[in-house]
C-alpha atoms as a PDB file:
ATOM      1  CA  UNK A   1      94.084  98.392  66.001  1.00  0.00           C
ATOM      2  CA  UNK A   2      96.644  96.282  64.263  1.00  0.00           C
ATOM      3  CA  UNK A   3      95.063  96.603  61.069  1.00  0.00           C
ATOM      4  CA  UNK A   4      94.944 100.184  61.164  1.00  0.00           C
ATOM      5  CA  UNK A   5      98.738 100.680  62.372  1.00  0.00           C
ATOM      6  CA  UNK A   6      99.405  98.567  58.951  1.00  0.00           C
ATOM      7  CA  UNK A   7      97.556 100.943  56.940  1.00  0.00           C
ATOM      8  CA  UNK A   8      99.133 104.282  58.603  1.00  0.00           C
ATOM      9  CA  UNK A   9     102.447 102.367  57.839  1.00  0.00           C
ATOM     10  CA  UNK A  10     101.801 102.113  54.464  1.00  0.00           C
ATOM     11  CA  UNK A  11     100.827 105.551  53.454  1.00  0.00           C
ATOM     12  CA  UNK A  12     104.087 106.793  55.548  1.00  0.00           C
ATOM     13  CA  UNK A  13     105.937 104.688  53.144  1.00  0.00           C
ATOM     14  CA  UNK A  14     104.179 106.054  50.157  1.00  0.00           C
ATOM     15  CA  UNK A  15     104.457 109.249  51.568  1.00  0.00           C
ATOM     16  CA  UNK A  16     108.101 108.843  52.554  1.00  0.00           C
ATOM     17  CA  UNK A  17     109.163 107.451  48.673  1.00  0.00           C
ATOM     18  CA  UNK A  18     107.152 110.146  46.976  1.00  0.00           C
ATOM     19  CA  UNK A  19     109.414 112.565  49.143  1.00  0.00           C
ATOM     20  CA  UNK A  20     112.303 111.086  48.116  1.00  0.00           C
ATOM     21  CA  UNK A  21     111.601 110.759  44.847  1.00  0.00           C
ATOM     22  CA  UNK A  22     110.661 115.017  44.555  1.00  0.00           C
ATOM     23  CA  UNK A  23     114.189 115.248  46.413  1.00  0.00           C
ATOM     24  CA  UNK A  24     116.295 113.418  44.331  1.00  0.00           C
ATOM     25  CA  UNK A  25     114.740 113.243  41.103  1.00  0.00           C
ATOM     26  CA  UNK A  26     111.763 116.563  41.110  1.00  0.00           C
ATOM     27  CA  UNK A  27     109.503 113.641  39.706  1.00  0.00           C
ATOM     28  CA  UNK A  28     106.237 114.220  42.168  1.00  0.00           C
ATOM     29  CA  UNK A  29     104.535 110.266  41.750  1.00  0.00           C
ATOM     30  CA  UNK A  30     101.205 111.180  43.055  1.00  0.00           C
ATOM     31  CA  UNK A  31     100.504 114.112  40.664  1.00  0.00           C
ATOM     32  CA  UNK A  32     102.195 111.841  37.978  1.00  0.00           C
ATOM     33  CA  UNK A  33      99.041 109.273  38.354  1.00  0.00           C
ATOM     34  CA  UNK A  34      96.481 111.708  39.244  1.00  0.00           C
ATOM     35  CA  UNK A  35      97.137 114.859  37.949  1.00  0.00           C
ATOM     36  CA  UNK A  36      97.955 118.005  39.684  1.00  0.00           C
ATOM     37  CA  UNK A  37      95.907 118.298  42.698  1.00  0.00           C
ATOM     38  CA  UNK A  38      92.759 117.108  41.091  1.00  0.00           C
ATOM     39  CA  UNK A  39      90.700 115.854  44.310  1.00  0.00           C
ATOM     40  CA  UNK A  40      92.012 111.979  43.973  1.00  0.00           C
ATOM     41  CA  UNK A  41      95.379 113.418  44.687  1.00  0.00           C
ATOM     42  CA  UNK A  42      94.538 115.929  47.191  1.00  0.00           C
ATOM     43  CA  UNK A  43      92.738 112.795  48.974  1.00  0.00           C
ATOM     44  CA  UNK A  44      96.003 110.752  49.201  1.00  0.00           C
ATOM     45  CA  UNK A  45      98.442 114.013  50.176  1.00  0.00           C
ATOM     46  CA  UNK A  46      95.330 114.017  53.197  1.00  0.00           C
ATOM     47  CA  UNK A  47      95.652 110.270  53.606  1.00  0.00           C
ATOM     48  CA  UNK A  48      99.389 109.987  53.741  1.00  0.00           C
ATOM     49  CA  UNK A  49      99.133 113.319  56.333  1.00  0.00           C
ATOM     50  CA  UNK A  50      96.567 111.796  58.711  1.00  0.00           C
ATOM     51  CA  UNK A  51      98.877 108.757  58.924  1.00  0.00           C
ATOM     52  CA  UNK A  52     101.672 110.397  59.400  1.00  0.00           C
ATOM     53  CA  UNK A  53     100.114 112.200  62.339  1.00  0.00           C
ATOM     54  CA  UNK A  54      98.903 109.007  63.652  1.00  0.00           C
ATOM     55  CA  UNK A  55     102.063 107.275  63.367  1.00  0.00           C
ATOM     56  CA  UNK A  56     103.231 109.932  66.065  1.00  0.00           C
ATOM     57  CA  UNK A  57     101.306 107.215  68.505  1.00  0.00           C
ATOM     58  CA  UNK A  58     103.981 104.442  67.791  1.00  0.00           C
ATOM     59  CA  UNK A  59     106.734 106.425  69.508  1.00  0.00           C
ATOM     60  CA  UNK A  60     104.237 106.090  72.970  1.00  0.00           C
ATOM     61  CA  UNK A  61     103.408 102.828  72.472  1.00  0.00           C
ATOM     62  CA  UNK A  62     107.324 102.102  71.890  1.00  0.00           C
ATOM     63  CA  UNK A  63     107.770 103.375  74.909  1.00  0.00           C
ATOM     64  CA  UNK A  64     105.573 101.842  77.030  1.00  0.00           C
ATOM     65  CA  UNK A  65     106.705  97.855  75.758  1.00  0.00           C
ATOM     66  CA  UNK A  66     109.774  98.419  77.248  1.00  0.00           C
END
């Protein structure tokens, strides 16, 4: 399980930087490297959203170490 928190934490970063890079600068990384929402990038915008959704778990888990 580990593992896979690691990996959700990742693609929240990713996600979270290509954000603030489309906030602050309108540059959009993801379509950048893969072109506009060819399937690669429509893969990783699925990706990041999935982890995002599973990061929602940390806040329980959080919860219960204390």
């Amino acid at each position: 399980m580990k593992t896979l928190d690691y990996i959700a934490l990742v693609l929240v970063v990713i996600g979270a930087l290509n954000w603030g890079l489309i906030g602050f600068f309108e540059f959009d990384l993801v379509r950048a490297i893969f072109g506009d929402m060819t399937w690669v990038s429509r893969i990783i915008y699925a990706l990041v959203g999935i982890a995002g959704l599973y990061s929602l778990s940390f806040f329980g888990r959080i919860r219960n170490e204390d």
